[in-house]
Protein backbone atom coordinates (compact mmCIF):
# COMPACT_ATOMS: atom_id res chain seq x y z
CA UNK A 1 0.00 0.00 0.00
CA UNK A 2 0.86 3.49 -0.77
CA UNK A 3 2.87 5.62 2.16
CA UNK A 4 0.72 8.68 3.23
CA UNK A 5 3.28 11.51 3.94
CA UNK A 6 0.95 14.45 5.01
CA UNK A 7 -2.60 14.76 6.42
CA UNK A 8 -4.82 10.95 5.91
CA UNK A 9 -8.03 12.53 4.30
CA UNK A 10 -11.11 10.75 3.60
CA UNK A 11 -10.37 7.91 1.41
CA UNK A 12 -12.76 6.82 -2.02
CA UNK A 13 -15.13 4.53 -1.15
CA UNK A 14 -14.31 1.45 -1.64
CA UNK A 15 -14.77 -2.49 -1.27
CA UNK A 16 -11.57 -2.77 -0.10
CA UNK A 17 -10.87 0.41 1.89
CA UNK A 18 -11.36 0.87 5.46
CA UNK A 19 -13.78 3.43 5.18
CA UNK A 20 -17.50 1.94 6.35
CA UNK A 21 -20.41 2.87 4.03
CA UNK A 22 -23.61 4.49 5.50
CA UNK A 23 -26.10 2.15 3.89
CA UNK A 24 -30.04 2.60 4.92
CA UNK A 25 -31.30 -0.87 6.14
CA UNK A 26 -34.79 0.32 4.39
CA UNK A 27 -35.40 0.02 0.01
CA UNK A 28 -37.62 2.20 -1.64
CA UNK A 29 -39.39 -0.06 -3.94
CA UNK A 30 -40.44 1.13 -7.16
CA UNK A 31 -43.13 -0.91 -8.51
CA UNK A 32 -45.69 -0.60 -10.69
CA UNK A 33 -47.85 2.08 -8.86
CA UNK A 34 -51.34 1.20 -10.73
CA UNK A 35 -51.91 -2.41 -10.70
CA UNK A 36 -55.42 -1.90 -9.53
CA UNK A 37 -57.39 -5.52 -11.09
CA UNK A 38 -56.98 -7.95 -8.42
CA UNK A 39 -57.84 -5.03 -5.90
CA UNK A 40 -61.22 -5.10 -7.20
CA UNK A 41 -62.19 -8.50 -6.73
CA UNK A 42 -64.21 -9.50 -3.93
CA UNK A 43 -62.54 -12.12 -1.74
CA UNK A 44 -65.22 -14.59 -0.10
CA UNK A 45 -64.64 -15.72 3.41
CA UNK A 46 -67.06 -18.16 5.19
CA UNK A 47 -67.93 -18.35 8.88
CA UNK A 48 -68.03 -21.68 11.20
CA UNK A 49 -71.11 -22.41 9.59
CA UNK A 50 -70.43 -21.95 6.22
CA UNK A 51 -72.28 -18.34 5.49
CA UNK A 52 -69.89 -16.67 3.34
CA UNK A 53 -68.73 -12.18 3.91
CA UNK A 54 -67.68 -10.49 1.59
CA UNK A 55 -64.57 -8.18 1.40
CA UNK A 56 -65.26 -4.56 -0.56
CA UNK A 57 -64.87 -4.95 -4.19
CA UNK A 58 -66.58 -4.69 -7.46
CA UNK A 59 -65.91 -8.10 -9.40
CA UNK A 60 -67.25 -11.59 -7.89
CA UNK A 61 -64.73 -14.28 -7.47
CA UNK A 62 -65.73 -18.63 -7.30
CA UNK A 63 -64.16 -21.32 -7.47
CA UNK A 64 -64.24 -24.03 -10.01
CA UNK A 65 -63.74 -28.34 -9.95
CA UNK A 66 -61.45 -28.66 -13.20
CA UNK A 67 -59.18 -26.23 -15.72
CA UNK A 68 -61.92 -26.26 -18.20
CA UNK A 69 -65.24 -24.46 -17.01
CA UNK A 70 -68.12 -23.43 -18.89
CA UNK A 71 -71.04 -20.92 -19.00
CA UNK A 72 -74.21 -20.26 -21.51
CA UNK A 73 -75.00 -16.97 -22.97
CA UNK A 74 -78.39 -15.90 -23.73
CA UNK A 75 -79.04 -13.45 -26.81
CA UNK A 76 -81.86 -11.97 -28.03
CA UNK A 77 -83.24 -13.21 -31.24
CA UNK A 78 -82.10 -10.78 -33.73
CA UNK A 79 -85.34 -8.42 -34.85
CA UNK A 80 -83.36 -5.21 -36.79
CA UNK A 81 -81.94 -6.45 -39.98
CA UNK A 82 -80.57 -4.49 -42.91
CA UNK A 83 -82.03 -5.12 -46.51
CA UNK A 84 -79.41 -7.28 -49.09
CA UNK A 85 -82.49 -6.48 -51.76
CA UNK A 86 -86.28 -6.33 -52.05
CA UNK A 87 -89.32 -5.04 -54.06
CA UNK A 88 -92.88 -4.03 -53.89
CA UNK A 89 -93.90 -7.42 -52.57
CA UNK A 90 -90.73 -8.96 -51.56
CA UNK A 91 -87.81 -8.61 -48.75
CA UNK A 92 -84.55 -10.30 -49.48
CA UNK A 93 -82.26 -10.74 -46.21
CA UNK A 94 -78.85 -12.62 -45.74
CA UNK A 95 -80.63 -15.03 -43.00
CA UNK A 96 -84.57 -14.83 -42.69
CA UNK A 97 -85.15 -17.49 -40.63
CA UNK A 98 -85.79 -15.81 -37.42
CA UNK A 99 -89.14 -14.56 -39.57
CA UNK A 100 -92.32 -16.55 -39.32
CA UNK A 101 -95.78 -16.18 -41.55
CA UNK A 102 -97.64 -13.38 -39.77
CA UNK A 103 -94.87 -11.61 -38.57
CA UNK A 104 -94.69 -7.55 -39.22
CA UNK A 105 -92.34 -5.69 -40.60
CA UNK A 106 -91.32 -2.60 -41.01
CA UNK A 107 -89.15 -0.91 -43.05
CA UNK A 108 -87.73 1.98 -41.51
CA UNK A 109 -85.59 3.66 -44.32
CA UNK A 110 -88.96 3.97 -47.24
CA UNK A 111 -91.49 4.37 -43.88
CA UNK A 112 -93.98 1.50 -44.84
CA UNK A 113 -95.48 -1.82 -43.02
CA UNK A 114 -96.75 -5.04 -44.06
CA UNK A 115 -97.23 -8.40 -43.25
CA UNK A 116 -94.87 -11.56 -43.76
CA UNK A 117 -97.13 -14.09 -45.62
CA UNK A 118 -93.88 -16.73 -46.91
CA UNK A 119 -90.37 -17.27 -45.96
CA UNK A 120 -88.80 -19.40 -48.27
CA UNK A 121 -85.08 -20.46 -48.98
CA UNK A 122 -84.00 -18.93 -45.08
CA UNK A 123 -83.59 -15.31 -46.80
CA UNK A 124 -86.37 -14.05 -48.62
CA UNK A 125 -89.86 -12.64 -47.30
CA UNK A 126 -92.87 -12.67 -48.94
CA UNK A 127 -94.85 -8.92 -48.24
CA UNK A 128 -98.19 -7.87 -48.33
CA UNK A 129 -98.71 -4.33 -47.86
CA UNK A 130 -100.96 -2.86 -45.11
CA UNK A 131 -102.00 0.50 -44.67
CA UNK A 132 -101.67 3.57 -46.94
CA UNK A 133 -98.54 3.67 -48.02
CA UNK A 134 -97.73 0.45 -50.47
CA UNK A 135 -94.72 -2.00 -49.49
CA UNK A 136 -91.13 -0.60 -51.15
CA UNK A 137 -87.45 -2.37 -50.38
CA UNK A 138 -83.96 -1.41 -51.63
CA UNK A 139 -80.61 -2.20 -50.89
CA UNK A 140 -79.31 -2.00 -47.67
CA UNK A 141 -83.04 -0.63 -46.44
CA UNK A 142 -83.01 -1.09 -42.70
CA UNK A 143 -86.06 -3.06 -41.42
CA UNK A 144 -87.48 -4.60 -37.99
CA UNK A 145 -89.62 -7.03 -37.11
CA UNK A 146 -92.59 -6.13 -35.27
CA UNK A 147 -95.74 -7.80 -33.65
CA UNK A 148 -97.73 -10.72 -35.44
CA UNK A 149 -101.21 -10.76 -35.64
CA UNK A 150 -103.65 -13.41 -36.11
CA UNK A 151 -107.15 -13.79 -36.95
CA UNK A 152 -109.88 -15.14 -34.94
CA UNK A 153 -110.13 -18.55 -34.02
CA UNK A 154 -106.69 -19.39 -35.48
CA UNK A 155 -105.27 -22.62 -34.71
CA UNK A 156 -102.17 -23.02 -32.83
CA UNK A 157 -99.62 -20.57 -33.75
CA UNK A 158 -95.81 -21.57 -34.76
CA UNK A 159 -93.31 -21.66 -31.92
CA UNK A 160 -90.19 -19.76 -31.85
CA UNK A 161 -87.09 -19.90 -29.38
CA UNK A 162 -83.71 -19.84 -29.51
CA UNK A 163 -81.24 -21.80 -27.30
CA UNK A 164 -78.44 -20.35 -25.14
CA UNK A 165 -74.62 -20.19 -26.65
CA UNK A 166 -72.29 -22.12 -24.62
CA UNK A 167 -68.74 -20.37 -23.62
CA UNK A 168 -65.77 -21.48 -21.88
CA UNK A 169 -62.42 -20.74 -20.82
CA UNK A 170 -59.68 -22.36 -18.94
CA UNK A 171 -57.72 -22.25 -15.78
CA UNK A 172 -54.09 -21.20 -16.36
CA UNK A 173 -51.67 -21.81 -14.11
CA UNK A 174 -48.84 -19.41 -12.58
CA UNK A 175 -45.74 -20.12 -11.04
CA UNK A 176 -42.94 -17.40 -9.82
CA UNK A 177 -40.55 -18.55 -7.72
CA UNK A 178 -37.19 -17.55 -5.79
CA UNK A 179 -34.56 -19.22 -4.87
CA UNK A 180 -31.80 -18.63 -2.05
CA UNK A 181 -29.07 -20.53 -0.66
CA UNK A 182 -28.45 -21.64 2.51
CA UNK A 183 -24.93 -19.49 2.79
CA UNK A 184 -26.64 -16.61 1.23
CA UNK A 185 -29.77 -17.06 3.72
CA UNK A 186 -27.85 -16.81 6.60
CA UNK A 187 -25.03 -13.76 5.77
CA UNK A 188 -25.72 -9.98 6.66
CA UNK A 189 -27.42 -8.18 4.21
CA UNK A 190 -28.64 -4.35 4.16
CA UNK A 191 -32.21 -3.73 4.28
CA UNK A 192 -34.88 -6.10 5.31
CA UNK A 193 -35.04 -9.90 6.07
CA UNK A 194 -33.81 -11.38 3.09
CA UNK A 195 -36.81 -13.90 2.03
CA UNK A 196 -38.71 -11.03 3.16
CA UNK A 197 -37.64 -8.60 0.46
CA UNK A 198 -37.52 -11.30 -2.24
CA UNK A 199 -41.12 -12.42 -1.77
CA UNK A 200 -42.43 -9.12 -1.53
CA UNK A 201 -40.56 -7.75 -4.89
CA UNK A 202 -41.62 -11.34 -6.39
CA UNK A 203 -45.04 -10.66 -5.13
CA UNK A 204 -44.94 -7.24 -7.09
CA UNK A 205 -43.83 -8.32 -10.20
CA UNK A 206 -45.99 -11.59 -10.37
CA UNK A 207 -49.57 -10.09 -9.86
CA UNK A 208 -48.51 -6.91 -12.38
CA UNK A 209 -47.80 -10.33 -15.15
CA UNK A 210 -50.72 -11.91 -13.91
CA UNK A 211 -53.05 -8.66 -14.20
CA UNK A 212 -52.25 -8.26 -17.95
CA UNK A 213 -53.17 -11.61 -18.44
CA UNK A 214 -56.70 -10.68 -17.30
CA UNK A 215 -56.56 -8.02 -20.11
CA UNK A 216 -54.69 -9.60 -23.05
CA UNK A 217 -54.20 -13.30 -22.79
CA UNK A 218 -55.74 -16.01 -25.41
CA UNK A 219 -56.62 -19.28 -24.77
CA UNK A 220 -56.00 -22.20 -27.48
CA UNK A 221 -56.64 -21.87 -31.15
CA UNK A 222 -58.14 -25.08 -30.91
CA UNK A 223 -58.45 -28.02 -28.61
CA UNK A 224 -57.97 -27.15 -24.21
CA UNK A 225 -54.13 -26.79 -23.92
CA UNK A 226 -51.36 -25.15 -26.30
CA UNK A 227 -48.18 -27.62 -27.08
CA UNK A 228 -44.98 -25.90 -26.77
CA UNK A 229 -41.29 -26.79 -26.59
CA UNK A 230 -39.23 -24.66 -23.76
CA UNK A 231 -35.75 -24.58 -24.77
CA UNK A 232 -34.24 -26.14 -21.50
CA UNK A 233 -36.71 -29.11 -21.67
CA UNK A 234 -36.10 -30.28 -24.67
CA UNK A 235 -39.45 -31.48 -25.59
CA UNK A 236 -42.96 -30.61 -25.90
CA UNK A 237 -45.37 -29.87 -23.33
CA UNK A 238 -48.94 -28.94 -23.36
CA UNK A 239 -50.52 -26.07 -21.57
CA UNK A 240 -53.72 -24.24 -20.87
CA UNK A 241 -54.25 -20.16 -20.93
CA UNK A 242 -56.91 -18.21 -20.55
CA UNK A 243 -58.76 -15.50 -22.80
CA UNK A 244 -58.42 -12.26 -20.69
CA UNK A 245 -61.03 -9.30 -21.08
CA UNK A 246 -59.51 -7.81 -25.04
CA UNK A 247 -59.73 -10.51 -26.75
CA UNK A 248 -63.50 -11.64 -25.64
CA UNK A 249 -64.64 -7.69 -26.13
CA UNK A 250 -66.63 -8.74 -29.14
CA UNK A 251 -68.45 -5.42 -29.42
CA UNK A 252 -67.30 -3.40 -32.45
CA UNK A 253 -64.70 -1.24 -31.03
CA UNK A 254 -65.04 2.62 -30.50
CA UNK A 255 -62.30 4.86 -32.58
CA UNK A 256 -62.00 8.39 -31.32
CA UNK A 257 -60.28 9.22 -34.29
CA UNK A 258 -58.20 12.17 -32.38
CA UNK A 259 -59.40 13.83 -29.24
CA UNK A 260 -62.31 12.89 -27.26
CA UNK A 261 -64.65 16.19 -26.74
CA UNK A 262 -67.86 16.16 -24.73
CA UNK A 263 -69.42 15.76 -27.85
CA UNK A 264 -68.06 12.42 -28.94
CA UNK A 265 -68.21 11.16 -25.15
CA UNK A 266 -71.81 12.11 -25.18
CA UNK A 267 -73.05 11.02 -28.99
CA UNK A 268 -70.63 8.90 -30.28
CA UNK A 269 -69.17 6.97 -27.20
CA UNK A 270 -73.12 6.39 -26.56
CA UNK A 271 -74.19 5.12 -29.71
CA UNK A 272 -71.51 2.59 -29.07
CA UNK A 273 -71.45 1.21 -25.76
CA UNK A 274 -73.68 -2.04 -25.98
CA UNK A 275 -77.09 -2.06 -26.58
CA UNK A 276 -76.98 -5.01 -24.04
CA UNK A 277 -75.54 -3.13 -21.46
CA UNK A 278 -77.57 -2.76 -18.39
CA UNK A 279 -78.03 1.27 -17.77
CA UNK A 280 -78.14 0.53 -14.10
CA UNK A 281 -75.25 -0.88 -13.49
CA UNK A 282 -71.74 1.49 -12.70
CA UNK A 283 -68.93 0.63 -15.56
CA UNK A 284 -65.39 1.03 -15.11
CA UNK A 285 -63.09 2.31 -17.86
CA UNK A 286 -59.32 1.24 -17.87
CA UNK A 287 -56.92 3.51 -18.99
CA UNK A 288 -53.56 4.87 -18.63
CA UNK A 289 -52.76 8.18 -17.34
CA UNK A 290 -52.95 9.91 -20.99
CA UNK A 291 -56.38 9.50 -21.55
CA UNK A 292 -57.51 9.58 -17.46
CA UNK A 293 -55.53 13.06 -17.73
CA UNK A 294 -57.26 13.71 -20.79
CA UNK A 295 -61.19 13.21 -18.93
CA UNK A 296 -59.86 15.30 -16.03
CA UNK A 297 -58.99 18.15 -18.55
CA UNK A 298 -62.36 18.06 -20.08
CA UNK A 299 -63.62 18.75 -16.92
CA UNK A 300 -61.64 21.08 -15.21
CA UNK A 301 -62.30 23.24 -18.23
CA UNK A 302 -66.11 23.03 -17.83
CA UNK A 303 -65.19 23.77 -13.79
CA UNK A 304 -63.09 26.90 -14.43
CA UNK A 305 -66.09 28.79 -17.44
CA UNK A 306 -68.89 27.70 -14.65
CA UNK A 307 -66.57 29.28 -11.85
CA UNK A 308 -65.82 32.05 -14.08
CA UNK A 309 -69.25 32.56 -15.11
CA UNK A 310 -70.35 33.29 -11.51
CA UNK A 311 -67.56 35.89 -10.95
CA UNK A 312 -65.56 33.69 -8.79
CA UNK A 313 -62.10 33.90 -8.85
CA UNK A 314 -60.46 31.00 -6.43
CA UNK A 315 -56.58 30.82 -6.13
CA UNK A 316 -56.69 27.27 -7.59
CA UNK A 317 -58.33 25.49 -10.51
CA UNK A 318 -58.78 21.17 -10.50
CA UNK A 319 -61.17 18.66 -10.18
CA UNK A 320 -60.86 14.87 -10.48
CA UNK A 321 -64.40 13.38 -10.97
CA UNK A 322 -64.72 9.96 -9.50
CA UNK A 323 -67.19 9.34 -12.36
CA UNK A 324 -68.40 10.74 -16.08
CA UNK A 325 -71.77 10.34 -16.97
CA UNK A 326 -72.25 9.23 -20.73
CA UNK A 327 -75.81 9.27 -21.14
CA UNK A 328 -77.79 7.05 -18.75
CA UNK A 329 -74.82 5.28 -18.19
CA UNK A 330 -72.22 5.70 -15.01
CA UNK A 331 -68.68 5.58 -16.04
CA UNK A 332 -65.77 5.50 -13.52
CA UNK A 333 -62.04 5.49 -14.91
CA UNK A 334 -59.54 3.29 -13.58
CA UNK A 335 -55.88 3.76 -13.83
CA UNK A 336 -53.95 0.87 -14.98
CA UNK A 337 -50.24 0.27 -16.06
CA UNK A 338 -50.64 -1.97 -18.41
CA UNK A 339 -52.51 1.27 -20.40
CA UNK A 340 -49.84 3.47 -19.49
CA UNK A 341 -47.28 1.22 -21.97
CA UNK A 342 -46.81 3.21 -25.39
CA UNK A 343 -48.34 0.70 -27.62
CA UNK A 344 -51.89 0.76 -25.07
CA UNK A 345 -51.69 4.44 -24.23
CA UNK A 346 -54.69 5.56 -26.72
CA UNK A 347 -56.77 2.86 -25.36
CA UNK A 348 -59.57 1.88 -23.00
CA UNK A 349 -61.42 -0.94 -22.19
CA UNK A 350 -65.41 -0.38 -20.48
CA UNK A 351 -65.86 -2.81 -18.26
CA UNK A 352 -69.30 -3.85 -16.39
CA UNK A 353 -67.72 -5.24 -13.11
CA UNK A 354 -70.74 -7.65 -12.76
CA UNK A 355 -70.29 -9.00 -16.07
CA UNK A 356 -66.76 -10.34 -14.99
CA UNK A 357 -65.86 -13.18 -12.77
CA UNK A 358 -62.16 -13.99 -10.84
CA UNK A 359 -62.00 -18.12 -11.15
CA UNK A 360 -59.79 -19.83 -9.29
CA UNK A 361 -59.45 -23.80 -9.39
CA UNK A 362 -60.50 -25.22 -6.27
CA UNK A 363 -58.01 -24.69 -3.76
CA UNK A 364 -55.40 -23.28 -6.31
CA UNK A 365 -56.03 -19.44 -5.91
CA UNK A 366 -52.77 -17.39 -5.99
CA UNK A 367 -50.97 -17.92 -2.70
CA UNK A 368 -47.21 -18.35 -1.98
CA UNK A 369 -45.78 -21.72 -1.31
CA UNK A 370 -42.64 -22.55 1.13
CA UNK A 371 -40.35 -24.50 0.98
CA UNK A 372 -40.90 -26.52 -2.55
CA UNK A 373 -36.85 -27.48 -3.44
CA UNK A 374 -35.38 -30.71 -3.34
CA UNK A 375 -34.51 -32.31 -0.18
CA UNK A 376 -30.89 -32.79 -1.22
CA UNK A 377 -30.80 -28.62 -2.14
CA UNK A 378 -28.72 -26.74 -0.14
CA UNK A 379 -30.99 -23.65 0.27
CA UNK A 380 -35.09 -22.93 -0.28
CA UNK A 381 -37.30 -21.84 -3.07
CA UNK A 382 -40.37 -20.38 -2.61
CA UNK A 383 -42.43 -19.43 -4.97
CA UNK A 384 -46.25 -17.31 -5.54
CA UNK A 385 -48.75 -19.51 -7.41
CA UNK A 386 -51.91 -20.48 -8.59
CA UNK A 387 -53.88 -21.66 -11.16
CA UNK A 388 -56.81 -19.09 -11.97
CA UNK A 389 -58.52 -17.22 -14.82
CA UNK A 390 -61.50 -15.29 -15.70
CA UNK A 391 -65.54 -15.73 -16.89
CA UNK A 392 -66.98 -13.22 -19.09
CA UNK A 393 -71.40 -13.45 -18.34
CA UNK A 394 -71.60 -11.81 -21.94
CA UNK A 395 -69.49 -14.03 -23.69
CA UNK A 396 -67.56 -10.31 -24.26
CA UNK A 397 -71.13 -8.74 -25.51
CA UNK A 398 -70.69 -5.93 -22.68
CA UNK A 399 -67.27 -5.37 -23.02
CA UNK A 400 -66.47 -2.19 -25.22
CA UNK A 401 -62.62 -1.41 -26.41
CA UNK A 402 -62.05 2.58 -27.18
CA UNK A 403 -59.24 3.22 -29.73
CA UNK A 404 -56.81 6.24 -31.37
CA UNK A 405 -57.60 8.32 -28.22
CA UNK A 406 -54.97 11.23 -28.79
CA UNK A 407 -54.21 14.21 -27.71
């Protein structure tokens, strides 16, 4: 080592220096700050004699026997049709067979009504005209079905139902694990306890994967599991995935086509949203900070000309609505990260809570496991899993995705 030959001042910090570092035994974590999904699931808890509680929360959460799990979906029959071709006594559809002989119609586009008296080949209707104004049918003419009528002492009249669609999805499974050894288990470390800190950060970055999986995973192309080939196993292996809440959205999605005004929020946002969607019920919108700072903008500025307007003048300006009404219906934004990401920041996805269910296989729900290495490993792994996924009531009906919200 070097000879000092004048005053020893404070050295460089080093590893191999003297000199003792000042280290705080606390981390300031940064994680994802708006991971809200699994927050707003209720968790079920039962009581000695089996009556279940409820924690706060907006989505329902069950259990299921096996990975596969299934559901029906009941839709109206379809009565609004638009016209492939027609004529004075004729209307020609692409599938007619929801029609029955003494059906009405009415064609909204030309303003006349008539009677269905045939309905042959499953797309065209015979027409007679009743009323003033004589039976007329063009070319993408929009027309309805309306009520049937019957004559006196007619016989039995035809029957007409339609059966339920069946849906399904699967269980996926999750596994993220850590693993320490024994020497590093037991030397000092800054900060917390050491499994402490590794679960918790593990815990962090698990439920954020998990959470986008509720939002963008698929499940099979065909068949119940996916065969893959991992590189360090060498061979194939088959496994199940879920469809998360994008890709069952089966409404036809809402472009803003630039920046959302009141106008579009109020007109075109509510032509959209699903005709199927229950008015009554709250819906919750997740976004990324772009577009929730984008709401909060459009009403601040309608807060500052109604302040204005009554001669106020307050040293500060801001609101942040909990809610946006769109109509009849109730719309509360949610902050999520996976929205914040450049490639999902001009998007949104309406949600009706009750319309989506947490599943969790029977006794599988996401939970972390001890000690899970092999008895001959010198150290522990640990690991958060579970095997869980998610049911959709409207087979994705309800569920609306908003696109090329810009500035």
């Amino acid at each position: 080592m070097a000879v000092n030959t004048g005053f020893v001042t404070t050295p460089v910090q080093s590893v191999t220096g003297t000199l003792k570092r000042s280290v705080s035994d606390q981390f300031r974590r940064l994680f994802e700050a708006v991971t809200p999904f699994l927050a707003l699931v209720k968790d079920v808890n039962f009581d000695a004699f089996g009556q279940p509680s409820y924690s706060n929360g907006m989505i329902e959460k069950e259990s299921v026997e096996t990975m596969k799990f299934e559901w029906f979906t009941w839709l109206p029959i379809d009565q609004f049709y638009t016209a492939a071709s027609g004529s004075s006594s004729t209307c020609v559809l692409s599938d007619s067979t929801a029609f029955l002989e003494r059906d009405g119609i009415y064609n909204e586009t030309q303003g006349c009504y008539g009677i269905v008296t045939r309905n042959s080949s499953g797309t065209t209707l015979a027409i007679t005209t009743i009323g003033l104004v004589a039976w007329a049918c063009s070319t993408s003419d929009r027309v309805c079905m309306v009520g049937n009528m019957y004559e006196e002492a007619s016989s039995v009249a035809t029957s007409r139902t339609k059966e339920p669609d069946n849906n399904c999805n699967y269980c996926q499974t999750f596994r993220y694990p850590i693993s320490i050894a024994e020497t590093a288990l037991n030397s000092p470390h800054y900060g917390p306890d050491l499994v402490t800190r590794y679960m918790t950060d593990n815990t962090a970055f698990a439920l954020g994967n998990v959470e986008r999986m509720f939002f963008a995973g698929e499940r099979a192309a065909s068949g119940e599991t996916t065969a893959a080939t991992p590189y360090t196993t060498g061979s194939a292996v088959n496994m199940s995935s879920m469809r998360g809440m994008i890709n069952w959205s089966s409404a036809s999605p809402y472009s803003v086509g630039g920046a959302m005004t009141w106008t579009k929020w109020n007109t075109e946002l509510l032509d959209y949203i699903p005709t199927t969607q229950q008015s009554s019920n709250k819906l919750i919108m997740f976004c990324g900070k772009k577009i929730h700072g984008r709401l909060n903008d459009l009403a601040a500025g309608k807060f500052i000309q109604q302040v204005q307007g009554n001669g106020i003048n307050p040293s500060s300006f801001g609101v942040v609505p909990k809610s946006f009404q769109c109509g009849p219906y109730e719309i509360m934004p949610v902050l999520h990260q996976f929205f914040n990401d450049s490639g999902m920041n001009s998007s949104a996805l309406l949600v009706d809570p009750k319309d989506v269910v947490y599943i969790y296989k029977k006794g599988l729900d996401m939970r972390p496991v001890n000690d899970i290495q092999l008895p001959s490993t010198l150290g522990t792994t640990r690991e958060l899993r579970g095997t869980v996924s998610c049911k959709v009531w409207s087979s994705g009906a309800n569920i609306l995705k908003l696109t090329n919200w810009s500035a």
